[in-house]
Protein backbone atom coordinates (compact mmCIF):
# COMPACT_ATOMS: atom_id res chain seq x y z
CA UNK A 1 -5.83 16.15 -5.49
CA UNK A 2 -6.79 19.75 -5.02
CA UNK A 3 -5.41 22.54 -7.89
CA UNK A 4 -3.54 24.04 -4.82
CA UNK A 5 -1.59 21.14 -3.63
CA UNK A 6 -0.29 20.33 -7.31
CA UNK A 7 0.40 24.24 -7.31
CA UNK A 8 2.25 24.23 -4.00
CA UNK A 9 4.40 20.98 -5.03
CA UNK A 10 5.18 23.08 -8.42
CA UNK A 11 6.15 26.11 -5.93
CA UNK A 12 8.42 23.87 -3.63
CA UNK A 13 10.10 22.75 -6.94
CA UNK A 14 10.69 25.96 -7.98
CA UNK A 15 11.89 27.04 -4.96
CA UNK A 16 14.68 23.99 -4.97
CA UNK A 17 15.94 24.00 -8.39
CA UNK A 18 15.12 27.94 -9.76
CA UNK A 19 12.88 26.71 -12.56
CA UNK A 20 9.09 25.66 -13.11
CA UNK A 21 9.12 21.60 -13.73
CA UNK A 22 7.75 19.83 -16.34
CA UNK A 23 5.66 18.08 -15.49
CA UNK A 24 3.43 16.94 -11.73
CA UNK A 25 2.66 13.50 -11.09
CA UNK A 26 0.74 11.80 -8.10
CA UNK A 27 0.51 8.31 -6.19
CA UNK A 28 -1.81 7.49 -3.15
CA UNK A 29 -1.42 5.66 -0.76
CA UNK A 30 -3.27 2.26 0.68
CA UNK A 31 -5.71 0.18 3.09
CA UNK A 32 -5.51 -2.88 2.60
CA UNK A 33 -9.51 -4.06 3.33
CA UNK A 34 -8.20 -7.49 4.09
CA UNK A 35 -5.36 -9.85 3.05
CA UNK A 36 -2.89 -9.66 4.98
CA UNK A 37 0.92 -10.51 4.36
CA UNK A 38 -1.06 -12.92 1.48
CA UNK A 39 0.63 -11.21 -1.31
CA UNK A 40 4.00 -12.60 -1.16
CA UNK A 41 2.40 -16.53 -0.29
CA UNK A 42 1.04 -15.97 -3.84
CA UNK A 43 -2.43 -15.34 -2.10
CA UNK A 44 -5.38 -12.86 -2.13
CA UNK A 45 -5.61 -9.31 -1.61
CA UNK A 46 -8.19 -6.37 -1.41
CA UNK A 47 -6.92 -3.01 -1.39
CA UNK A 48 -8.46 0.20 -2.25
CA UNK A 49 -5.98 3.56 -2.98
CA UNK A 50 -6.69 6.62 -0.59
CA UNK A 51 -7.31 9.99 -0.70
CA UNK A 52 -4.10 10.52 0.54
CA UNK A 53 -1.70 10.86 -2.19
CA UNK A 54 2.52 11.35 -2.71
CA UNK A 55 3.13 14.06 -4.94
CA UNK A 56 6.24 13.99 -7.50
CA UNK A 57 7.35 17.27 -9.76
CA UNK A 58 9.42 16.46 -12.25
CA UNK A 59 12.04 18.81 -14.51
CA UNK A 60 14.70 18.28 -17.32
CA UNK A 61 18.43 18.22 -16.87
CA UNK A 62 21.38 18.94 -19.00
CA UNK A 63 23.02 16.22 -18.00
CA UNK A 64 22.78 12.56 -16.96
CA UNK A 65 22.57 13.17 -13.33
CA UNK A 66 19.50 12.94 -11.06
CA UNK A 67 18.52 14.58 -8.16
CA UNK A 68 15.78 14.22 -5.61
CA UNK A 69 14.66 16.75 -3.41
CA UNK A 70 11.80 17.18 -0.71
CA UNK A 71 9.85 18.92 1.87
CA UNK A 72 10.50 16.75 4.83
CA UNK A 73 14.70 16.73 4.45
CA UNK A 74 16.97 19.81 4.52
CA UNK A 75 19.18 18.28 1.69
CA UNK A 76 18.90 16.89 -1.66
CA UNK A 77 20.74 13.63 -2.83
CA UNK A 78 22.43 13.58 -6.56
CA UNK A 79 24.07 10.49 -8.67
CA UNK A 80 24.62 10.18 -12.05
CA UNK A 81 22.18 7.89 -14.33
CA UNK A 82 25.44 5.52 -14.96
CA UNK A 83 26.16 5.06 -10.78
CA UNK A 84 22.54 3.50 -9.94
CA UNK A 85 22.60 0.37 -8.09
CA UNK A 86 20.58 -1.25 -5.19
CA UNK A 87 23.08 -0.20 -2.62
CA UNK A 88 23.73 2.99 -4.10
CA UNK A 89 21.98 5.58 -1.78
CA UNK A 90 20.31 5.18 1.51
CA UNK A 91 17.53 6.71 3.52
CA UNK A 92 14.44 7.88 1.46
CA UNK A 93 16.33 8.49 -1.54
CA UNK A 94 16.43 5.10 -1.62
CA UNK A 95 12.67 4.89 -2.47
CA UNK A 96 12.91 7.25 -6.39
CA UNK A 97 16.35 6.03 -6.99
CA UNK A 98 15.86 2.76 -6.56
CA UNK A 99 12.82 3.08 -8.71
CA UNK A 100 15.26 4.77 -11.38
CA UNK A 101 17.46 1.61 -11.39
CA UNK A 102 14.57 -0.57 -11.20
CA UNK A 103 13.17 0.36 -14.42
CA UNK A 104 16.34 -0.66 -16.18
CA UNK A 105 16.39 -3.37 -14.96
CA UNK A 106 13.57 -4.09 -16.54
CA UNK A 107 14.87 -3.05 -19.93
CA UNK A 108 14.89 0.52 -19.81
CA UNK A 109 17.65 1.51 -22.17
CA UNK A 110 18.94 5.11 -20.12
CA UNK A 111 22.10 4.77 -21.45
CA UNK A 112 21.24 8.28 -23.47
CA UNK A 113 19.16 9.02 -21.07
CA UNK A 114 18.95 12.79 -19.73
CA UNK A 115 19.20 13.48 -16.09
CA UNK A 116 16.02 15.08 -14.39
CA UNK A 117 15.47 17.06 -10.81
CA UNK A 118 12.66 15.41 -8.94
CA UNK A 119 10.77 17.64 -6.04
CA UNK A 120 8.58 15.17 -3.82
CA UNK A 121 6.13 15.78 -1.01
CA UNK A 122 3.10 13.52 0.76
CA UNK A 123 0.22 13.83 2.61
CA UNK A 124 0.35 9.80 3.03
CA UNK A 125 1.35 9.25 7.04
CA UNK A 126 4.63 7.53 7.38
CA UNK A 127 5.04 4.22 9.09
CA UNK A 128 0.83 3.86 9.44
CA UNK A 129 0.53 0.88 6.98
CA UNK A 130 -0.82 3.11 4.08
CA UNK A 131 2.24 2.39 2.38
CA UNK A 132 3.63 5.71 2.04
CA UNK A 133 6.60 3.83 0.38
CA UNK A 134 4.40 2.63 -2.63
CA UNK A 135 3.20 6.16 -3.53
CA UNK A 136 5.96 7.51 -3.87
CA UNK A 137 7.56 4.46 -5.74
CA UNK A 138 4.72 4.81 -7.99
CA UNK A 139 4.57 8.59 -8.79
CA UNK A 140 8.55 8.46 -9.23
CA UNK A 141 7.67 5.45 -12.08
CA UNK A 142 4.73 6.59 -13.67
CA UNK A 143 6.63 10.39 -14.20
CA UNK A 144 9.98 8.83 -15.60
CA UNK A 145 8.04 6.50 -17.37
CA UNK A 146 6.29 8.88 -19.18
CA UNK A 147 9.12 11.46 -19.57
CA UNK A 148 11.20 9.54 -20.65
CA UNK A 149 8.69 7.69 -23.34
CA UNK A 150 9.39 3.91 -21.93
CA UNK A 151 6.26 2.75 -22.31
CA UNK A 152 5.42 0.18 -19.64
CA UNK A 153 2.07 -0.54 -18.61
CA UNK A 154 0.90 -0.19 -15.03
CA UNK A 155 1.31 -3.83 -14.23
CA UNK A 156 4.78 -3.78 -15.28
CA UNK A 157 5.30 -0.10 -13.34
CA UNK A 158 3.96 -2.16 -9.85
CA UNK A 159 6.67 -4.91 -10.62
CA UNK A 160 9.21 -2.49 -10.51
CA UNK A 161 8.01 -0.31 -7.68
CA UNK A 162 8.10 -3.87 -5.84
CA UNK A 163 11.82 -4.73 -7.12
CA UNK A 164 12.93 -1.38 -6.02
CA UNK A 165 11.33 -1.59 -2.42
CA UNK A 166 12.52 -5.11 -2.48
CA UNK A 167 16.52 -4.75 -3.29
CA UNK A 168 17.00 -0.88 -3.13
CA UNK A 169 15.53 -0.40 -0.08
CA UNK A 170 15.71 -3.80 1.54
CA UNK A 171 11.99 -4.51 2.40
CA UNK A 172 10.82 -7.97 1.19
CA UNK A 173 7.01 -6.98 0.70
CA UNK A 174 4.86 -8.30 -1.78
CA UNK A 175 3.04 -6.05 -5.15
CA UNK A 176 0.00 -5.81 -3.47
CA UNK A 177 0.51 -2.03 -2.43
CA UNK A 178 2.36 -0.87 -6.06
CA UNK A 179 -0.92 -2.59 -7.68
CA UNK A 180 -3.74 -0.80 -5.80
CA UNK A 181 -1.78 2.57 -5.76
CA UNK A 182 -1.43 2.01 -9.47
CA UNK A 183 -5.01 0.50 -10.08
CA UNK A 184 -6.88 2.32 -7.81
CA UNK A 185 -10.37 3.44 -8.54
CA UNK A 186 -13.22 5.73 -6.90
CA UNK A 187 -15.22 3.93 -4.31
CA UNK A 188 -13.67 0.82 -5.61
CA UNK A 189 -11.07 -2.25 -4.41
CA UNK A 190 -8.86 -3.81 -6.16
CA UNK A 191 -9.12 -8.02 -5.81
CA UNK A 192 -5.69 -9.30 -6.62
CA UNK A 193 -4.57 -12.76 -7.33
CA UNK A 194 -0.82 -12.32 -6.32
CA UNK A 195 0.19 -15.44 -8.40
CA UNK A 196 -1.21 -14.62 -11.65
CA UNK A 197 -1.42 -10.96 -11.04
CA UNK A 198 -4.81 -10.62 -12.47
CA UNK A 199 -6.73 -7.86 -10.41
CA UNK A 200 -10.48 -6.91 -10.86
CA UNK A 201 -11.55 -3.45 -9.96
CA UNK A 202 -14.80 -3.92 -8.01
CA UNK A 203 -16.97 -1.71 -6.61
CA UNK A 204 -17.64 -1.07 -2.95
CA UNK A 205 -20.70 0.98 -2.69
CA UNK A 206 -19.40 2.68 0.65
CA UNK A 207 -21.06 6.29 -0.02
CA UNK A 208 -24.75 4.64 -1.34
CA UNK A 209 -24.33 2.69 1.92
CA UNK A 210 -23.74 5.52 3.97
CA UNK A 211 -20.46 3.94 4.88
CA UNK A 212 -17.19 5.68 6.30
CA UNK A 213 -13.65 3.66 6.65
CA UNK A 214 -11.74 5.14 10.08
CA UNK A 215 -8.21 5.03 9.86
CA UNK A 216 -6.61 5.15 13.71
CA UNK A 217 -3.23 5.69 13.60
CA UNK A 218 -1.77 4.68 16.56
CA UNK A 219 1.72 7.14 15.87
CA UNK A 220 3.23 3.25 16.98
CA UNK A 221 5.71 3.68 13.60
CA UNK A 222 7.09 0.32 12.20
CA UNK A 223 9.21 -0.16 9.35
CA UNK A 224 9.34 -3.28 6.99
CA UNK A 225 12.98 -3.45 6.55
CA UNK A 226 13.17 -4.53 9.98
CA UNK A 227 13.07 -8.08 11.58
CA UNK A 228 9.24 -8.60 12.11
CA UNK A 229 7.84 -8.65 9.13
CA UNK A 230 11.21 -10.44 7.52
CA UNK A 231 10.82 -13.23 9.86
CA UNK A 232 7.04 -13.53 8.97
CA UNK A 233 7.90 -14.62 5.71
CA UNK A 234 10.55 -16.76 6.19
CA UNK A 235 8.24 -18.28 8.46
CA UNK A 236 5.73 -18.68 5.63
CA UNK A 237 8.17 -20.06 3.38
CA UNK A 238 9.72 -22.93 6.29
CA UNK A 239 6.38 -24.29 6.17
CA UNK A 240 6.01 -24.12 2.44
CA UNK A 241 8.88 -26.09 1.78
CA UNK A 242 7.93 -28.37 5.26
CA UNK A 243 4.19 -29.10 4.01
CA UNK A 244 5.59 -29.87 -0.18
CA UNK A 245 4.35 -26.94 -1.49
CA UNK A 246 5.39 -23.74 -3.69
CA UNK A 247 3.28 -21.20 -1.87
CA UNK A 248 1.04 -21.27 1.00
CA UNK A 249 -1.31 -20.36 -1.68
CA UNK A 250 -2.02 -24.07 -2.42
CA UNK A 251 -3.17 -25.19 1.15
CA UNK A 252 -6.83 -24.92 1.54
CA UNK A 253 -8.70 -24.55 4.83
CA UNK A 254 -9.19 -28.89 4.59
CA UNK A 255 -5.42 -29.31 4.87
CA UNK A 256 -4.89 -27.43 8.16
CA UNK A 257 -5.25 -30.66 9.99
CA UNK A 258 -2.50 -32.43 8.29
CA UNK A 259 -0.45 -29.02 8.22
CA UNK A 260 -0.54 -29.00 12.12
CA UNK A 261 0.53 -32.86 12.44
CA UNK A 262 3.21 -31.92 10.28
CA UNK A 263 4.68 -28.43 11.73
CA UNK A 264 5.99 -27.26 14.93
CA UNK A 265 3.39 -24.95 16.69
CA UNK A 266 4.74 -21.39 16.04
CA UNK A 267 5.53 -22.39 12.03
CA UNK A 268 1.70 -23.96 12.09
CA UNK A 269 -0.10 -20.82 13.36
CA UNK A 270 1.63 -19.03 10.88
CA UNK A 271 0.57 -21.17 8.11
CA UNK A 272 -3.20 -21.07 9.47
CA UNK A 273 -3.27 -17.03 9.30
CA UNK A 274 -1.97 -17.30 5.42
CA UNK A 275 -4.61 -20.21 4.63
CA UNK A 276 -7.84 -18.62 6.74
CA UNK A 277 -6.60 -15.22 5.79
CA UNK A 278 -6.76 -16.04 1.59
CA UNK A 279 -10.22 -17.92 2.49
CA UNK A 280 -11.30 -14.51 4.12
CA UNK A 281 -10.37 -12.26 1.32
CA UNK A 282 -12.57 -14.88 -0.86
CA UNK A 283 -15.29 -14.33 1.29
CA UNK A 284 -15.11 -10.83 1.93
CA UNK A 285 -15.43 -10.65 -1.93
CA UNK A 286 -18.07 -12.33 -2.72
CA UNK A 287 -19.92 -10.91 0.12
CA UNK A 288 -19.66 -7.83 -1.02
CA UNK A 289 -21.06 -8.98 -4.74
CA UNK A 290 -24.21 -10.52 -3.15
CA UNK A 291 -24.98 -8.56 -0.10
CA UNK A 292 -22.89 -4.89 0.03
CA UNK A 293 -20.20 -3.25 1.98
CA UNK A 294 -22.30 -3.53 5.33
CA UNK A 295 -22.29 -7.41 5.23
CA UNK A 296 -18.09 -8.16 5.31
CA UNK A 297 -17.85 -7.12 9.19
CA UNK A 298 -17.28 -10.70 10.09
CA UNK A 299 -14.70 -10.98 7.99
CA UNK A 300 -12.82 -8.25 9.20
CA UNK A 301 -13.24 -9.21 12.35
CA UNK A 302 -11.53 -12.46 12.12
CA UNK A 303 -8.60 -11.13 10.11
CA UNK A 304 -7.78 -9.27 13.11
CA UNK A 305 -7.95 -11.81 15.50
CA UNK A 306 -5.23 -14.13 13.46
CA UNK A 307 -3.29 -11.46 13.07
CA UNK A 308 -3.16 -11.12 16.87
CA UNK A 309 -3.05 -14.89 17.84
CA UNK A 310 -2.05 -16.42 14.77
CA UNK A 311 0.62 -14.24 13.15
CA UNK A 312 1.40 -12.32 15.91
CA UNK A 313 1.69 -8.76 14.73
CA UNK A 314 -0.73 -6.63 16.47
CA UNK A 315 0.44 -4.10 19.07
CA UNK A 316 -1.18 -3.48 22.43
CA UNK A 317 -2.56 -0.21 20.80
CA UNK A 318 -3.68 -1.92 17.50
CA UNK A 319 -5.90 -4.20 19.73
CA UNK A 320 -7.16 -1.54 21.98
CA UNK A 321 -8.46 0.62 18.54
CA UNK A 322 -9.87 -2.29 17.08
CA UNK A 323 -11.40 -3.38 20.40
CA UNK A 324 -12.68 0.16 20.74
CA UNK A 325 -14.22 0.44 17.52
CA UNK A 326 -15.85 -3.02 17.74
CA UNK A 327 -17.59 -1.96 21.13
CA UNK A 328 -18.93 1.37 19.78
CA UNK A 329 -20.69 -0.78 16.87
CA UNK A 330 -18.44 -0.47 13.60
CA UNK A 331 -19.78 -3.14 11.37
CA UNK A 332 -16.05 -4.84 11.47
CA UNK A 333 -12.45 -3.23 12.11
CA UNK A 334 -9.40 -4.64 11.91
CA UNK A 335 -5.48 -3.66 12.09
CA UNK A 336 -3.83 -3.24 8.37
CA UNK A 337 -0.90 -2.92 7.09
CA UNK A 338 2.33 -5.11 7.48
CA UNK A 339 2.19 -4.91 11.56
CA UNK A 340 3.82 -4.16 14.62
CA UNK A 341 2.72 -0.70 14.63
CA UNK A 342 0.77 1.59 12.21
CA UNK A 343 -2.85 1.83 11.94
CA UNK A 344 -5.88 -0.15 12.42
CA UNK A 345 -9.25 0.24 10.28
CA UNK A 346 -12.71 0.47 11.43
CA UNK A 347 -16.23 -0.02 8.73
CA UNK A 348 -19.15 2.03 9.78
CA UNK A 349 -22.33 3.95 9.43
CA UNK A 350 -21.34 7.69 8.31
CA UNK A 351 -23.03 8.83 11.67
CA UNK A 352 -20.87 6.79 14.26
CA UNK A 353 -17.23 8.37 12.84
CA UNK A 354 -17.47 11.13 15.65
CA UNK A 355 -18.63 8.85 18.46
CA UNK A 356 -15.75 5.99 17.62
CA UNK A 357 -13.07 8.88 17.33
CA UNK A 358 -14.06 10.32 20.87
CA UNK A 359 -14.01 7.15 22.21
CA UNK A 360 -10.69 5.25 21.15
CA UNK A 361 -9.10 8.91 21.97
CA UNK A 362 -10.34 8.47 25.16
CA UNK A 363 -9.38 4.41 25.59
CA UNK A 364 -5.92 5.28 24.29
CA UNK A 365 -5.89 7.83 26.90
CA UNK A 366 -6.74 6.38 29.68
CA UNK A 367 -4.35 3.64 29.03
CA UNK A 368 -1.60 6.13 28.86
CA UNK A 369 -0.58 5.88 25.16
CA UNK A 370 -0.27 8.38 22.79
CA UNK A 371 -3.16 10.26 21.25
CA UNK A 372 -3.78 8.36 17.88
CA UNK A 373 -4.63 10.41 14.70
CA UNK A 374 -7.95 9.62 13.47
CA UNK A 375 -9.25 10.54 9.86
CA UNK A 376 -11.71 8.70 7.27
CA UNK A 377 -10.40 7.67 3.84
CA UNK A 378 -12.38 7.75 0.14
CA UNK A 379 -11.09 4.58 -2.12
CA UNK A 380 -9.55 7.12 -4.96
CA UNK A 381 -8.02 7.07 -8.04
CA UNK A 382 -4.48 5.30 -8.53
CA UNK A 383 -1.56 7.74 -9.88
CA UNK A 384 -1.89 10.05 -12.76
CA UNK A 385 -0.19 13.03 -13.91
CA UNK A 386 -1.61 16.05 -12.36
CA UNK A 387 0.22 18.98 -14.12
């Protein structure tokens, strides 16, 4: 993050409360390289943080009330320390003040707590599938962590972004995006086992490849507290409990014929994207260790095509991007993110980025949908404290 975006997010503070803050911390955002709606199926995962970060200033109280403030809303939203609760705000706010309540719950003592004015802004696109929600669940916890000395480790910090997403705001994802926004590394991904939580940083080699990652977001916003993606995993977890298991995450890619004796068709294709989608992320993986970032197309590839047939999330727009891509020669592209909307990804030569942008804005056009925003991503480094 540039000196003049941590000194503008200083400046909007400043301009809100009267005072300099304390302190500046920062989040990015997410792709998800493959591993779809894995994470909470105790699967496999393979995200990398963007350059696209959620920035969080941070200044003391004299009393035990918070308040959060930001660029994108005319108004700020205050409770005291005592008042937090799941249900106790809604809209953004819901995102740092659930994180607030979060953290005690996971043994945060704030009864003496002081209160503290929070300023946030982004540069992560809302409703893409970058997880905007996870960077700024994950600046909010990293500052109060460290301003208020709790001392939780980052692992611990992604746990509670997820509680607060999950109950605060209502969203039943997975950790996958708190860990990578947390984790994050330069030109690396982070490979998560989402049962045991262990996550290896590994390194993608995308700029010695001469490599970009396209993000087209199709402006088609979707939002995870809705049905879709709710009904995806109760989906997942009907056919848990129908094939004997705990988690999809102990069917293999052998059991699929037994699965679909066993399961009605909808509840069985849904099972088969969890399965072929954790064998994927496996494969992607080691892929990458043996042969580089230009050998996983496949891979990606495939992902999107159960997520369109097999999971049914993909969008008319999603499919014409990745389409697009695919027939202007990216190595492998792919939708990402929770579905129904939001972006898709395409892997590529460095010199292709122009000639795929000017031609899925002109396929979107001609089909009469809205002009997508187009940008590369960097895999960057996960939050810090900037100031």
């Amino acid at each position: 993050m540039s000196e003049d975006a941590v000194a503008g997010v200083a400046h909007g503070f400043a301009e809100w409360f009267g005072r300099r803050p304390t302190g500046v911390w920062s989040a990015p955002g997410r792709v998800n390289l493959i591993g779809e709606h894995t994470d909470y199926n105790d699967g496999f995962v393979f995200p990398f943080a963007i350059d696209r970060r959620t920035v969080v200033a941070l200044g003391d109280r004299d009393d035990r009330v918070l308040r959060v403030a930001t660029s994108h809303d005319p108004e700020a939203v205050s409770i005291h320390i005592d008042e937090l609760s799941p249900d106790a705000v809604e809209g953004w706010a819901a995102y740092p003040l659930g994180v607030a309540w979060a953290l005690s719950e996971f043994g945060a003592d704030l009864a003496h707590a002081r209160g503290v004015d929070l300023y946030v802004d982004s540069d992560v696109p809302i409703g893409a599938g970058l997880s905007s929600s996870a960077a700024i669940e994950c600046a909010v916890a990293l500052a109060l962590d460290e301003h208020w000395g709790l001392g939780f480790d980052r692992p611990t910090l992604a746990k509670i972004g997820r509680l607060a997403e999950n109950r605060a705001v209502g969203a039943p994802t997975g950790i996958m995006d708190q860990t990578a926004s947390l984790l994050g590394e330069p030109d690396s991904a982070v490979f998560l086992d989402c049962r045991s939580l262990d996550a290896d940083v590994i390194p993608l080699g995308l700029e010695a490849d001469g490599l970009s990652l396209l993000v087209i977001d199709t402006r088609v916003s979707h939002a995870h507290a809705t049905g879709g993606y709710a009904a995806r995993r109760a989906s997942c977890e009907a056919g848990a409990r129908m094939l004997g298991v705990e988690s999809l995450r102990e069917v293999r890619v052998d059991d699929l014929d037994r699965a679909r004796e066993l399961l009605d068709g909808e509840t069985f294709r849904r099972v088969r994207h969890i399965v072929t989608e954790n064998q994927r992320v496996l494969d992607t993986v080691r892929t990458l260790r043996e042969h580089g970032s230009d050998a996983i197309g496949p891979f990606l590839d495939a992902s999107h095509v159960s997520m369109r047939d097999d999971f049914e999330i993909s969008v008319p727009e999603l499919d014409l991007a990745v389409d697009t891509a695919q027939g202007t020669g990216a190595i492998g592209a792919r939708m990402t993110g929770g579905g129904f909307g939001g972006a898709a990804i395409a892997l590529m030569i460095d010199a292709l980025v122009p000639v795929v942008t000017r031609e899925v804005i002109a396929a979107f056009a001609e089909q009469g949908f809205r002009e997508p925003v187009i940008f590369t991503v960097r895999p960057s480094a996960g939050a810090r404290r900037d100031m």
